[in-house]
N, C-alpha and C. Protein backbone atom coordinates (compact mmCIF):
# COMPACT_ATOMS: atom_id res chain seq x y z
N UNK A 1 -61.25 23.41 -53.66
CA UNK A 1 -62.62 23.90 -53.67
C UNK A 1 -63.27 23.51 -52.36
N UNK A 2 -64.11 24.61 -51.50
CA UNK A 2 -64.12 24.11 -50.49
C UNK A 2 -66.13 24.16 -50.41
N UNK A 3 -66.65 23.41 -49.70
CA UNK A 3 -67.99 23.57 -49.25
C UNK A 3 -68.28 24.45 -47.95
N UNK A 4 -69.38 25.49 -47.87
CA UNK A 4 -70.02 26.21 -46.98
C UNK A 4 -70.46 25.50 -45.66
N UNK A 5 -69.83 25.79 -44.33
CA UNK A 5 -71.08 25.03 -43.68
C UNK A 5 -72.03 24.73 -43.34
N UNK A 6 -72.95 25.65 -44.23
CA UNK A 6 -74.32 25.73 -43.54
C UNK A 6 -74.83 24.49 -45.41
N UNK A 7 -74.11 24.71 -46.06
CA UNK A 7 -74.13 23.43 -46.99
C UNK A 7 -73.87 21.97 -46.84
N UNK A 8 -73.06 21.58 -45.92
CA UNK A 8 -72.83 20.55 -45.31
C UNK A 8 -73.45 19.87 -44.42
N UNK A 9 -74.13 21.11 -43.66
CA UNK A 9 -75.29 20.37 -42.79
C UNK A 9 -76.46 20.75 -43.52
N UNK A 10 -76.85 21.24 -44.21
CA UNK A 10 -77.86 20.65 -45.10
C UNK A 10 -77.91 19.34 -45.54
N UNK A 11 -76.74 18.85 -46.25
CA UNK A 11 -76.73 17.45 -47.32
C UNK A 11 -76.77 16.60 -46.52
N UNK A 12 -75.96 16.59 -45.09
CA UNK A 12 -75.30 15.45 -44.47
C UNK A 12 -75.69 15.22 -43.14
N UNK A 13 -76.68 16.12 -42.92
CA UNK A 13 -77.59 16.69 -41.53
C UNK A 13 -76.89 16.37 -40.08
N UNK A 14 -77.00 17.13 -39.40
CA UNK A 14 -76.52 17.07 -38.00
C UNK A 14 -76.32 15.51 -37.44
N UNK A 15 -75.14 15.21 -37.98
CA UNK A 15 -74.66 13.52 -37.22
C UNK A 15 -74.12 13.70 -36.44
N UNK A 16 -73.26 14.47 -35.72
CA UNK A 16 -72.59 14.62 -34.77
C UNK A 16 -72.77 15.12 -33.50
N UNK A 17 -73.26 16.19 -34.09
CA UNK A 17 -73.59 17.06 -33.07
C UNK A 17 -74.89 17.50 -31.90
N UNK A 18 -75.45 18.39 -32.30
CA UNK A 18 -77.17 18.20 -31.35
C UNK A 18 -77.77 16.79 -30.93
N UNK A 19 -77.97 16.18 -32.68
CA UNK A 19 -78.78 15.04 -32.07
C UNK A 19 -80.01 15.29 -31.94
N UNK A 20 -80.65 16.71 -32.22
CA UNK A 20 -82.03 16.85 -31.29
C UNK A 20 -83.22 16.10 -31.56
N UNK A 21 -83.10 15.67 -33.31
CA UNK A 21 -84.38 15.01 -33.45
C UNK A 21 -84.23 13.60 -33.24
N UNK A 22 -83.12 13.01 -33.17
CA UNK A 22 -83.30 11.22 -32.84
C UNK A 22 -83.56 11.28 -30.97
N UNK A 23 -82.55 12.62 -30.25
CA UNK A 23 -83.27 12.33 -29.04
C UNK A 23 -84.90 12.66 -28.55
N UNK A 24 -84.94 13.39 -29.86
CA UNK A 24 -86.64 13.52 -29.07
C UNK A 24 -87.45 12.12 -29.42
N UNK A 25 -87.17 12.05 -30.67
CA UNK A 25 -87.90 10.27 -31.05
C UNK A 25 -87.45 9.53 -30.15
N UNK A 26 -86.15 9.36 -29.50
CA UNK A 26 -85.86 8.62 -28.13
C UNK A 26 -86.91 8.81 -27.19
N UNK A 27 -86.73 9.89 -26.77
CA UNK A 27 -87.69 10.05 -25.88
C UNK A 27 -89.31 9.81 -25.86
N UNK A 28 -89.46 10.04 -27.33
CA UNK A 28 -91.04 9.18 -27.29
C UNK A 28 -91.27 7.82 -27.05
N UNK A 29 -90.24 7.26 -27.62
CA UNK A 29 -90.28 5.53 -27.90
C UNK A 29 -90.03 5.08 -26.24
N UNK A 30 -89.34 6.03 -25.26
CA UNK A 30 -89.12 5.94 -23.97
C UNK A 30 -90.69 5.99 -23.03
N UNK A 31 -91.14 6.98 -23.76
CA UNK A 31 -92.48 7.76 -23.20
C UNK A 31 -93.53 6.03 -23.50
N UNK A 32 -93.54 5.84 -24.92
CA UNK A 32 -94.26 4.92 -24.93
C UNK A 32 -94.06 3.89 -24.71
N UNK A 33 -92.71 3.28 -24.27
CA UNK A 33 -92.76 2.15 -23.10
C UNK A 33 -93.19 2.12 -22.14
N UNK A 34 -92.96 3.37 -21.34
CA UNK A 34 -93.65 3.42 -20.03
C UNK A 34 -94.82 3.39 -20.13
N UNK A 35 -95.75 3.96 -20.72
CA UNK A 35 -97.23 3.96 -21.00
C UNK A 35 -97.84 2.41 -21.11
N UNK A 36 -96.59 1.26 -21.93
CA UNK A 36 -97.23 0.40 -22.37
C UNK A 36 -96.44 -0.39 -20.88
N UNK A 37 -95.97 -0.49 -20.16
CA UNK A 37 -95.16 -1.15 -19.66
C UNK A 37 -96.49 -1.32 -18.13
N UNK A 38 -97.23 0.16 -18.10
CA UNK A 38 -98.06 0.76 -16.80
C UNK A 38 -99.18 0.16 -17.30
N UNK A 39 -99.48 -0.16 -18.33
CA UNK A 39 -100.93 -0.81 -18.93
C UNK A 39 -101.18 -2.30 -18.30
N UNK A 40 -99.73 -2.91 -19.16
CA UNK A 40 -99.70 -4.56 -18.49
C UNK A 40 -99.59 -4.41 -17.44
N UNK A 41 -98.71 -3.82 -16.96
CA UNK A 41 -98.83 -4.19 -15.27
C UNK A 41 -100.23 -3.99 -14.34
N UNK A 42 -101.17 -2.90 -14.42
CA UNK A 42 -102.12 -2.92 -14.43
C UNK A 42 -103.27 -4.29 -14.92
N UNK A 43 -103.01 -4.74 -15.89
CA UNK A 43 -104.01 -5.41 -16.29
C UNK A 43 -103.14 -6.85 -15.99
N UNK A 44 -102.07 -6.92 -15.32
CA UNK A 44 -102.01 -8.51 -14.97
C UNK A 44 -102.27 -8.41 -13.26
N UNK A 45 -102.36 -6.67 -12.80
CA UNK A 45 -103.12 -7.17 -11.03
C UNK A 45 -104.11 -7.01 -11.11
N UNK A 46 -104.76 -6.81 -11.84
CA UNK A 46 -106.67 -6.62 -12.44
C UNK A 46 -107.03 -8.20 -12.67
N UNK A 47 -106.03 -8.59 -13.44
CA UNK A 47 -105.96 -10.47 -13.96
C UNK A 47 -105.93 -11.44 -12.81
N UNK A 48 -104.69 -11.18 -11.76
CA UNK A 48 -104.36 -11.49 -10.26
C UNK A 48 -105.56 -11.19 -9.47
N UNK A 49 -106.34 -10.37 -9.46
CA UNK A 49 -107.06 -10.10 -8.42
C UNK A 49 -108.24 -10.77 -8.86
N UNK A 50 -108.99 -10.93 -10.08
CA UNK A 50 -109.97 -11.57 -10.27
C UNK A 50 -110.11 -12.79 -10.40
N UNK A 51 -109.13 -13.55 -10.56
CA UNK A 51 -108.32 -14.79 -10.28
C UNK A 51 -108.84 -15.28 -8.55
N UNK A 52 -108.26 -15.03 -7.70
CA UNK A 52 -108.14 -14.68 -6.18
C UNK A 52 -109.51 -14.54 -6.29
N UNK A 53 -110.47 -13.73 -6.43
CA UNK A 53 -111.58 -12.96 -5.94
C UNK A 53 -113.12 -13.65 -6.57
N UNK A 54 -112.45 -14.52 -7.53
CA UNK A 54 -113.87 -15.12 -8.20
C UNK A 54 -114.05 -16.17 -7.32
N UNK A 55 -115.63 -16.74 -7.20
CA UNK A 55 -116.02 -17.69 -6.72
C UNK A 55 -117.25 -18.18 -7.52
N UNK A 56 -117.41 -19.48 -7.06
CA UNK A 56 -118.58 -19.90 -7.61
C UNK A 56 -120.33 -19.02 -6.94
N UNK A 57 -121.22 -19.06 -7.57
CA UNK A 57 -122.64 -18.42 -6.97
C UNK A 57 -122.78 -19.13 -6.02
N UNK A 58 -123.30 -18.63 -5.04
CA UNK A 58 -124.05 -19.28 -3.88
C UNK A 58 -125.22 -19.94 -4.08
N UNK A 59 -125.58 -20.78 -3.76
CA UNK A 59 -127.15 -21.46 -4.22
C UNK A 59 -128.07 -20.80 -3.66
N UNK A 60 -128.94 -20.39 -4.70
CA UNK A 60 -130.24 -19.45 -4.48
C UNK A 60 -131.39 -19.64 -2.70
N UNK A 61 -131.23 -21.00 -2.94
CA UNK A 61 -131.93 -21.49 -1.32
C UNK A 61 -131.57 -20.84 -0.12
N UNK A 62 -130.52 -20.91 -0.13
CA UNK A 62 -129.68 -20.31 1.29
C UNK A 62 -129.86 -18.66 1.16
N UNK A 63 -129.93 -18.41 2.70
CA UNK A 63 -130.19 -16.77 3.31
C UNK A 63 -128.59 -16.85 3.29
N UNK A 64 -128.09 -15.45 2.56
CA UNK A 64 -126.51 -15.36 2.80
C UNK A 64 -126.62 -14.30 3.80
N UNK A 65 -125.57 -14.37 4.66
CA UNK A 65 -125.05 -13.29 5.45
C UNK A 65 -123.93 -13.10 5.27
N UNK A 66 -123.20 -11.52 5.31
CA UNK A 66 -121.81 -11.87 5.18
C UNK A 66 -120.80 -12.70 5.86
N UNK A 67 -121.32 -13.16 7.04
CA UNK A 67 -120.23 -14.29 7.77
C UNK A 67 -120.38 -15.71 7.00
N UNK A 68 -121.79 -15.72 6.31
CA UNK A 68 -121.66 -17.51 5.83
C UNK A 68 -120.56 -17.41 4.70
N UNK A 69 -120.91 -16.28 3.92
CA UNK A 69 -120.17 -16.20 2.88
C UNK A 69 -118.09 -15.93 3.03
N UNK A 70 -117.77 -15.47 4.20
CA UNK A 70 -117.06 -15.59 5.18
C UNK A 70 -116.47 -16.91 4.73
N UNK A 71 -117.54 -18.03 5.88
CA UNK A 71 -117.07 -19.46 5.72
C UNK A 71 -117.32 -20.30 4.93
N UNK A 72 -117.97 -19.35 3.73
CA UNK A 72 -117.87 -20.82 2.49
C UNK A 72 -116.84 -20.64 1.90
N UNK A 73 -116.10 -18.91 1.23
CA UNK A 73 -115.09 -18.89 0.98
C UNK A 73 -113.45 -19.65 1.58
N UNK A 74 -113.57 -19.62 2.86
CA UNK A 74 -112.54 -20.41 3.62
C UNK A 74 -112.72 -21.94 3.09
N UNK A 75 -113.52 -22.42 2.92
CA UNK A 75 -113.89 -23.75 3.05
C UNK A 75 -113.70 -24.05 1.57
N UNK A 76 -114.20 -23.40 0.97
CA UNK A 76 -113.54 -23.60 -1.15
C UNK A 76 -112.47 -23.40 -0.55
N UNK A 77 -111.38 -22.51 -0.62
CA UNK A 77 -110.02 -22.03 -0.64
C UNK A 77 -108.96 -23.74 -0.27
N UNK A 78 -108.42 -24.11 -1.27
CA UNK A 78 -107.59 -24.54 -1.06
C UNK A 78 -106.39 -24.41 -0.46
N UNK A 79 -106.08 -23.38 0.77
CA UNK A 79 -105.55 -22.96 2.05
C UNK A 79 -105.18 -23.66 2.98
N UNK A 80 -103.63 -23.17 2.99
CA UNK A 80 -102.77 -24.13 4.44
C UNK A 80 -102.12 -23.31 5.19
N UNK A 81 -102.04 -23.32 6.36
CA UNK A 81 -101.70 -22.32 7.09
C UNK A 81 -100.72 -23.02 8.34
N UNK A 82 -99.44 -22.54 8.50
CA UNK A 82 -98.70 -23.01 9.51
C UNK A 82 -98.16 -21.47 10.32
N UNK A 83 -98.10 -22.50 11.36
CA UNK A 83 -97.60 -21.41 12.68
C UNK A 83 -96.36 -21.91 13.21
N UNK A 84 -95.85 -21.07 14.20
CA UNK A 84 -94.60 -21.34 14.74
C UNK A 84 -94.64 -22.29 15.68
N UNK A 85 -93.36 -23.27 15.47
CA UNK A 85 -93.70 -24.19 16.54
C UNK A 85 -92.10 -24.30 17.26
N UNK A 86 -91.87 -22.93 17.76
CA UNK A 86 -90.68 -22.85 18.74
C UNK A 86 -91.21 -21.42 19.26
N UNK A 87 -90.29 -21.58 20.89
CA UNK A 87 -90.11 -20.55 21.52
C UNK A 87 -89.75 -19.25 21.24
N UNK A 88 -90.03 -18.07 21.79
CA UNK A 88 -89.24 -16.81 20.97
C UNK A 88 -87.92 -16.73 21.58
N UNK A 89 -87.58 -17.51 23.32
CA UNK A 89 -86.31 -17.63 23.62
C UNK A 89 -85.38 -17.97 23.08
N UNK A 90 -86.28 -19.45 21.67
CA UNK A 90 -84.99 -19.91 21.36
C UNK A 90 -84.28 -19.54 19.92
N UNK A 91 -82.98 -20.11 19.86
CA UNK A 91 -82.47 -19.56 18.48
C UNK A 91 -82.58 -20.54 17.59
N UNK A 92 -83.04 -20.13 16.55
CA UNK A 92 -83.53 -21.34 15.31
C UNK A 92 -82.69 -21.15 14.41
N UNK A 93 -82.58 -22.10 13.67
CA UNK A 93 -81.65 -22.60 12.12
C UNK A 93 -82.87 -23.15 11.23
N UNK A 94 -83.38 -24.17 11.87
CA UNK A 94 -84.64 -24.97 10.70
C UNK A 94 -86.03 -24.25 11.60
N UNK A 95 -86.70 -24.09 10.73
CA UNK A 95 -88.19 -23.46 11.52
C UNK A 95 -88.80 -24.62 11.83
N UNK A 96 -89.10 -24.84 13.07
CA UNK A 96 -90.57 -26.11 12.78
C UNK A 96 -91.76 -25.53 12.88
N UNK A 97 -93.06 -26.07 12.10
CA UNK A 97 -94.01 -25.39 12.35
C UNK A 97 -95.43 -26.23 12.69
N UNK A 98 -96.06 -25.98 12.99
CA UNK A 98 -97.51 -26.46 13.51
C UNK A 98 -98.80 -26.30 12.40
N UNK A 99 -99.40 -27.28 12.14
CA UNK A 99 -100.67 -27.21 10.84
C UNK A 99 -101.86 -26.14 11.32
N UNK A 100 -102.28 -24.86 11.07
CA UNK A 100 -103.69 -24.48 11.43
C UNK A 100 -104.79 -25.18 10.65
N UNK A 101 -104.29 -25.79 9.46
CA UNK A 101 -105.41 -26.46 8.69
C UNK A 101 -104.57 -27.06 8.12
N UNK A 102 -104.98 -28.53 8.27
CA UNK A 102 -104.22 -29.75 7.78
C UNK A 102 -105.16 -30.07 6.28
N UNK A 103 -104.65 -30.05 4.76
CA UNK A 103 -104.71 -30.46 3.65
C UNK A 103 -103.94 -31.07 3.41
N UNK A 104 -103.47 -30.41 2.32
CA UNK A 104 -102.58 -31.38 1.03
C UNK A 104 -101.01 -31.44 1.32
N UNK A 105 -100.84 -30.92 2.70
CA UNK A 105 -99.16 -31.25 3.37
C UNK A 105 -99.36 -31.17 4.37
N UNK A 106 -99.19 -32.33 4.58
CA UNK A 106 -98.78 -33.03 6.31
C UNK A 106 -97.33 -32.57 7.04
N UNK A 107 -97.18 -33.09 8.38
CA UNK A 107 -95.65 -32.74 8.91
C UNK A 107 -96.12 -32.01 9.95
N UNK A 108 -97.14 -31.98 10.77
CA UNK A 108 -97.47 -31.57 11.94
C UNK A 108 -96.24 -31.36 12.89
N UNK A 109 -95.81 -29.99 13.38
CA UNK A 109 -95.01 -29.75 14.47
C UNK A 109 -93.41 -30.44 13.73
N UNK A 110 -92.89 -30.48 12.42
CA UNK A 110 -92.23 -30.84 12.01
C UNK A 110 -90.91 -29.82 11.32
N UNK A 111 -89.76 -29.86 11.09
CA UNK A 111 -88.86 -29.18 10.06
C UNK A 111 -89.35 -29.34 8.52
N UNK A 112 -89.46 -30.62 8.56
CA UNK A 112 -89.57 -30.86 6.74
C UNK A 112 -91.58 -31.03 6.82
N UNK A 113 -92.26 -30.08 5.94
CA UNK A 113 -93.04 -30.87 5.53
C UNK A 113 -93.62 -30.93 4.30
N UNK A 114 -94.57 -32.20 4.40
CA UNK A 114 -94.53 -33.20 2.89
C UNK A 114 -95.65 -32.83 2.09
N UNK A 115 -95.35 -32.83 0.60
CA UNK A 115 -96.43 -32.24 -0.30
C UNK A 115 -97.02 -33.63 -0.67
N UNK A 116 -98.05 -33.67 -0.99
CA UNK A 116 -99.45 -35.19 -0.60
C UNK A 116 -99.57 -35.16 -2.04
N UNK A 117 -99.47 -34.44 -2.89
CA UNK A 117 -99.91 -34.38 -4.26
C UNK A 117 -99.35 -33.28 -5.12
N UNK A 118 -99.27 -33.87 -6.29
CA UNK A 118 -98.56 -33.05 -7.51
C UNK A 118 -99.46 -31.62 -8.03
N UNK A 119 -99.05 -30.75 -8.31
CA UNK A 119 -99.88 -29.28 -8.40
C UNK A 119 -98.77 -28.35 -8.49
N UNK A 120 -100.13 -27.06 -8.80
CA UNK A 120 -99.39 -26.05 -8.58
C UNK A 120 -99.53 -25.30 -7.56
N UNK A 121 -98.13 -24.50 -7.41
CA UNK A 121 -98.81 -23.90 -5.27
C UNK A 121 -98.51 -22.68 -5.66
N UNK A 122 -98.86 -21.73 -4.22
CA UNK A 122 -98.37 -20.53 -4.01
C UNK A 122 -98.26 -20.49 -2.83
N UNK A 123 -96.37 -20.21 -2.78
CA UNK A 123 -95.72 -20.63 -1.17
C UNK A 123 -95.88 -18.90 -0.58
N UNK A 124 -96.68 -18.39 0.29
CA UNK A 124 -95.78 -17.31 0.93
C UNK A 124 -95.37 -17.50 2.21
N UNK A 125 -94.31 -16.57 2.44
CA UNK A 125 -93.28 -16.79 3.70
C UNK A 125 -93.21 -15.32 4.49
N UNK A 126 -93.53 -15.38 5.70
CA UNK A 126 -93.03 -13.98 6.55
C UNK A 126 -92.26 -14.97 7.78
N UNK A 127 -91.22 -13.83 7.63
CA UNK A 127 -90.37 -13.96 9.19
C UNK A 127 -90.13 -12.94 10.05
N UNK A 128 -90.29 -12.93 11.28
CA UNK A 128 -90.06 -11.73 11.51
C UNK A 128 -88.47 -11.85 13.11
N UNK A 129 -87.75 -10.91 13.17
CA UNK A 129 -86.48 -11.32 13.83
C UNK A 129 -87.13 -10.85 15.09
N UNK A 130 -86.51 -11.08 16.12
CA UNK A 130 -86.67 -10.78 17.80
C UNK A 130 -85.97 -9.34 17.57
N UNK A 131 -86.24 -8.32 18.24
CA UNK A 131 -85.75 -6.95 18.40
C UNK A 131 -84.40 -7.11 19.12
N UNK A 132 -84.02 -8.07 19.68
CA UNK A 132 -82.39 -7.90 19.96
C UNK A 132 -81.71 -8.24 18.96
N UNK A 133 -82.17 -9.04 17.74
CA UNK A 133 -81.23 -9.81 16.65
C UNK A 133 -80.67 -8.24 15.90
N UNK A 134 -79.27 -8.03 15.57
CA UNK A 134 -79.21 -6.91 14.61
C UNK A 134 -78.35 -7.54 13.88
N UNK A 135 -77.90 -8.30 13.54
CA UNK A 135 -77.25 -9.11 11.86
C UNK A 135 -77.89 -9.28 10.91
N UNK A 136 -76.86 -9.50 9.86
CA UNK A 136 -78.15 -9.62 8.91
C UNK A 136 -78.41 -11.73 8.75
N UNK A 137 -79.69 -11.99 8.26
CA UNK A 137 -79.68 -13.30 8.36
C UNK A 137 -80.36 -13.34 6.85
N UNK A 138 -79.87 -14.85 6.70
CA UNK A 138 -80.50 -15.18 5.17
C UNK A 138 -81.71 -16.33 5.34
N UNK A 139 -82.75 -15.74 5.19
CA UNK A 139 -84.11 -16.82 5.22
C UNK A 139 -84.03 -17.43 3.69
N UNK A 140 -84.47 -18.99 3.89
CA UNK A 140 -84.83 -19.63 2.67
C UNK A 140 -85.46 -20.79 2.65
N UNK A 141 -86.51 -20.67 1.84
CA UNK A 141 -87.48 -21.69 1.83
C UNK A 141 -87.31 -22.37 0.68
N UNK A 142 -86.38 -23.84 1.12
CA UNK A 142 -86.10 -25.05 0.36
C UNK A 142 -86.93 -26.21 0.23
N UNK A 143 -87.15 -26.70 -1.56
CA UNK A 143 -87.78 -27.89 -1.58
C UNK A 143 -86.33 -29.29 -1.60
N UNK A 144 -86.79 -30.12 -1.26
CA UNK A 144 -86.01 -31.16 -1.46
C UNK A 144 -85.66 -31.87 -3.43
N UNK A 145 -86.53 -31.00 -4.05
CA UNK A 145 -86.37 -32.05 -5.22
C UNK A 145 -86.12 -30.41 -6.71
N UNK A 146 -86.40 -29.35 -5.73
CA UNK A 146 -86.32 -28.12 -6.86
C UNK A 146 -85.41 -27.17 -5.69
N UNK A 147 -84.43 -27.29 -4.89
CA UNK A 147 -83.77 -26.87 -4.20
C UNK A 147 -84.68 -25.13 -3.19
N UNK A 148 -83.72 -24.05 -3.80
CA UNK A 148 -84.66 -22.99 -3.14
C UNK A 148 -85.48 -22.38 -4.21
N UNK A 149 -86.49 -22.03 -3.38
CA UNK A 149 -87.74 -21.54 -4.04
C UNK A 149 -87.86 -20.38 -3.60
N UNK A 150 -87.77 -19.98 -2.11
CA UNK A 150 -87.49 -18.25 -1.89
C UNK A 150 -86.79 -18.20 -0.96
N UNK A 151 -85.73 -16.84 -1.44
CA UNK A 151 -84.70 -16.28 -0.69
C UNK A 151 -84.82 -15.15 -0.40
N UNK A 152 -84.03 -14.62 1.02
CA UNK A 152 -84.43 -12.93 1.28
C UNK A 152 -83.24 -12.90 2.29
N UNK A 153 -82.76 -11.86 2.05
CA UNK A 153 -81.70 -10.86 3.49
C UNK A 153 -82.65 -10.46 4.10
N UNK A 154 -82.61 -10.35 5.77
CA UNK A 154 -83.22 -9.25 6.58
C UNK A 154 -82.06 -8.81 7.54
N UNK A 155 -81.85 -7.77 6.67
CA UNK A 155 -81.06 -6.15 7.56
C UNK A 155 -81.18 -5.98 8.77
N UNK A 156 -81.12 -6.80 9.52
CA UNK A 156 -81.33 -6.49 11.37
C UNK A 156 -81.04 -4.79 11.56
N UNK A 157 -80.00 -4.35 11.51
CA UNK A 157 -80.21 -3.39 12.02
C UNK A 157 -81.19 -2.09 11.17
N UNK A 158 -81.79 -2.81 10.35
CA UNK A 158 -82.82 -2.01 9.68
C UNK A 158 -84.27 -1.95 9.32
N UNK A 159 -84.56 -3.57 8.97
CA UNK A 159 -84.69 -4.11 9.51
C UNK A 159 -85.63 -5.61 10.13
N UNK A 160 -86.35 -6.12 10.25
CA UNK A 160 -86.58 -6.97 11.04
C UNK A 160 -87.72 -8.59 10.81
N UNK A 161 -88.63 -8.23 9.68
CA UNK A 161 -89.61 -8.43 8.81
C UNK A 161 -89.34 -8.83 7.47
N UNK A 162 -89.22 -9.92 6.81
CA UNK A 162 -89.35 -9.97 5.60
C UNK A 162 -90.38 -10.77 5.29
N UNK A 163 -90.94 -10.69 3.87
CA UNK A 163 -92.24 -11.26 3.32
C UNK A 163 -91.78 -11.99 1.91
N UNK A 164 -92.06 -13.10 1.62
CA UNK A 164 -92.16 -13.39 -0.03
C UNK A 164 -92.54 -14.30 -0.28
N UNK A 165 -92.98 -14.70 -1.86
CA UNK A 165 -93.86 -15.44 -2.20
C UNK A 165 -93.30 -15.54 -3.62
N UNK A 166 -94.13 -16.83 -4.03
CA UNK A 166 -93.89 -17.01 -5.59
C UNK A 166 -94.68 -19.04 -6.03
N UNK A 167 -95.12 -18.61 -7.16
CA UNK A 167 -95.81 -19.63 -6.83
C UNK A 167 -94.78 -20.56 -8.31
N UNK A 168 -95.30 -22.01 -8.08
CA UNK A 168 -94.36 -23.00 -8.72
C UNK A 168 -94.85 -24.54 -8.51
N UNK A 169 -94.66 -25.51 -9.36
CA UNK A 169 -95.29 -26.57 -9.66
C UNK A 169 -94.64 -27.31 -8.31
N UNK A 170 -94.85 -28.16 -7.51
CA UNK A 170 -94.51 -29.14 -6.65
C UNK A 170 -94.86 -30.37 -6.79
N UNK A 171 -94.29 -31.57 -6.71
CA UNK A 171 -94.22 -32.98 -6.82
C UNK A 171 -94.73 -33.51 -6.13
N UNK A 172 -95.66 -34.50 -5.78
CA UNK A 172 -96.08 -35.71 -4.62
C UNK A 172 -95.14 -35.84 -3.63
N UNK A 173 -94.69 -36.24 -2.45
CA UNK A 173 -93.99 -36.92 -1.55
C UNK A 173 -92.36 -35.84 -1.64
N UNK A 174 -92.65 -34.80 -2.31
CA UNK A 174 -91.23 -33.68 -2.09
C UNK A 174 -91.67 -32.81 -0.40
N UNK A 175 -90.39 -32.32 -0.37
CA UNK A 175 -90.59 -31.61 1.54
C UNK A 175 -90.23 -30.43 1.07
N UNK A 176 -90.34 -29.71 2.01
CA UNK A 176 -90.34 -28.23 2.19
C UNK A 176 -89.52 -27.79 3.51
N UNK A 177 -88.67 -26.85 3.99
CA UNK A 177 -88.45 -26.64 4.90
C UNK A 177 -88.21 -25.31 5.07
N UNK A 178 -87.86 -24.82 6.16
CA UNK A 178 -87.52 -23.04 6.04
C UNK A 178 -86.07 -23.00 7.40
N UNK A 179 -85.29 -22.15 6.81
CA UNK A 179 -83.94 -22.06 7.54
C UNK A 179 -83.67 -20.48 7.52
N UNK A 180 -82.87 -20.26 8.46
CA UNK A 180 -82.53 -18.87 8.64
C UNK A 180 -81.21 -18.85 9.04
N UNK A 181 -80.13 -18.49 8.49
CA UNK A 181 -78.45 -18.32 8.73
C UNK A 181 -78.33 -16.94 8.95
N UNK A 182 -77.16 -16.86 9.86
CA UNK A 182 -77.12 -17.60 10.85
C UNK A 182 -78.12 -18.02 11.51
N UNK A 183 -78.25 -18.65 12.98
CA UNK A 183 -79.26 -19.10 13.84
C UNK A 183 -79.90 -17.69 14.22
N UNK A 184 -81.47 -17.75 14.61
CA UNK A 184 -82.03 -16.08 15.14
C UNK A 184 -82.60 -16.97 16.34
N UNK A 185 -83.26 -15.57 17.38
CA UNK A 185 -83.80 -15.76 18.03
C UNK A 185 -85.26 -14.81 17.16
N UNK A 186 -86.42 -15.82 16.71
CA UNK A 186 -87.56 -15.42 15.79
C UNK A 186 -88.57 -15.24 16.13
N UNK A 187 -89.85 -14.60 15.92
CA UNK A 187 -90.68 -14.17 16.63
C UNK A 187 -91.80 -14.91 16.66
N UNK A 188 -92.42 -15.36 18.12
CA UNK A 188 -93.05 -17.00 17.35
C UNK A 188 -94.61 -16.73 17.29
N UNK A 189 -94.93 -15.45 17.37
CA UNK A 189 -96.27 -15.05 17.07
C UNK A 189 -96.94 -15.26 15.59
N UNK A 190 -98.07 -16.60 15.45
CA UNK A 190 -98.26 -16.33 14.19
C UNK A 190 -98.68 -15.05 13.40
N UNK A 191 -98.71 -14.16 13.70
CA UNK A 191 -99.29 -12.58 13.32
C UNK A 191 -97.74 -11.93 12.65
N UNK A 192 -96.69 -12.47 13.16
CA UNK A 192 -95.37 -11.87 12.66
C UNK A 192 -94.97 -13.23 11.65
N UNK A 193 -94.58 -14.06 12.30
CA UNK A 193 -94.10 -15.23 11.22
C UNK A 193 -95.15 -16.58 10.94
N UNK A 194 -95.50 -16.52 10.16
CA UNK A 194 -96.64 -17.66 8.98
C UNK A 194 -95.69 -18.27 8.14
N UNK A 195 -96.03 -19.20 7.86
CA UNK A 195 -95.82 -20.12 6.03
C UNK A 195 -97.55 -19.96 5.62
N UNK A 196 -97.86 -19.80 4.59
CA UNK A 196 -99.36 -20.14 3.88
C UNK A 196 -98.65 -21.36 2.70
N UNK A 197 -99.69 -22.02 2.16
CA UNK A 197 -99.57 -22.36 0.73
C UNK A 197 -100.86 -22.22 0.13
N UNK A 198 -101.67 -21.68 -0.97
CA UNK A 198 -102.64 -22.26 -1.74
C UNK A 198 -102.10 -22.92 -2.88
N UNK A 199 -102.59 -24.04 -3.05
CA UNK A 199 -103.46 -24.89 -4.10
C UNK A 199 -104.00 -24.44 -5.32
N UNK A 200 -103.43 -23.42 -6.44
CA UNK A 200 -103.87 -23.14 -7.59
C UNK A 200 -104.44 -24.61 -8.87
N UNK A 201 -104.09 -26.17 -8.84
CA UNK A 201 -104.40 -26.37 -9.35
C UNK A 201 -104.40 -27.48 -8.92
C-alpha cells in the first residue's frame, strides 16, 4: 500500500527539501541581530562619548571664553603626553620618550616609564615608519608586571602608521615601554608618533 506525495508532504512537511520557512525565520532572527547588535553599539559610543565629554559647571563668577574653557578642561583632564625622544636618522628597537606633561608617570627621556599609582588608564599608541622602511614591523607596548597590552603589524609596503589603544588597570611602581621588531628608522615628529595615557580612575 503505497502513500501519495502530495500526502506525505502534507503530514511530514518539507524536511528536506526547500526549507523555505525555517530559512526565512533564519533570516529574521539574522535581521534582528543586526538591528540589536547596531543599537548597542550605538549606545555604548553615545556612553563613550559622554563619559569623555562631561565636565563639571564652571563657577557662575567667572566670564567664560571659549579659550578659558579650553584651559580648564586641559587642566581637569588627567592627561600625559609623551613625545619622541630619538632622531628620525636613527633606527630604534625600544622607543625613548620625553614627558609633555609630567603626572602620574615619570621616566623623563627614558625606555621604561614608571606608573606612580595604582588605577585605571587608557594607553593610546601611534607610530608612524620613515618612508624608506618597507618591512613589515611588530610594535608593542609592554607592561613589566601584565606583559603586552597593545600589539599591531605595520605593512611597510602598505602601510606606514599604526594607531591603538585600550584601556586596563595598572599597578604602582610597574613600567611601560614601547618596542618595534625589527629595528625602524621612526618618525620622530610628535604629530606622527605620541604615547598619551589618561587617568580614568
Amino acid at each position: 500500500m503505497s502513500l501519495s506525495a502530495e500526502y506525505c508532504s502534507g503530514k511530514m512537511g518539507d524536511r528536506g527539501g526547500g526549507g523555505g520557512g525555517a530559512l526565512a525565520h533564519q533570516r529574521r532572527l539574522i535581521q534582528g541581530l543586526l538591528v540589536w547588535a547596531t543599537l548597542l553599539t550605538l549606545g555604548l559610543g553615545t556612553l563613550i562619548t559622554l563619559h569623555f565629554n562631561h565636565r563639571e559647571s564652571p563657577a557662575p563668577s567667572k566670564v567664560q571664553t571659549p579659550g578659558n574653557i579650553i584651559q580648564a578642561n586641559i587642566k581637569e583632564t588627567p592627561l600625559m603626553v609623551f613625545s619622541p625622544n630619538w632622531k628620525v636618522s636613527d633606527k630604534v628597537n625600544l622607543l625613548r620618550w620625553k614627558t609633555v606633561r609630567p603626572d602620574f608617570i615619570k621616566g623623563e627621556g627614558k625606555e621604561k616609564l614608571m606608573v606612580k599609582e595604582y588605577g585605571q588608564y587608557f594607553l593610546y599608541l601611534q607610530v608612524t615608519l620613515h618612508p624608506q622602511e618597507k618591512a613589515n614591523h611588530t610594535i608593542t607596548l609592554q607592561s613589566e608586571k601584565r606583559q603586552e597590552i597593545l600589539k599591531g603589524l605595520i605593512n611597510g609596503s602598505k602601510l606606514s602608521t599604526i594607531f591603538l589603544a585600550n584601556g586596563i588597570p595598572l599597578d604602582s611602581n610597574d613600567t611601560l615601554h614601547v618596542t618595534c621588531h625589527p629595528e625602524a628608522k621612526i618618525q620622530a615628529s610628535h604629530t606622527e608618533t605620541y604615547l598619551g595615557v589618561i587617568k580614568l580612575s
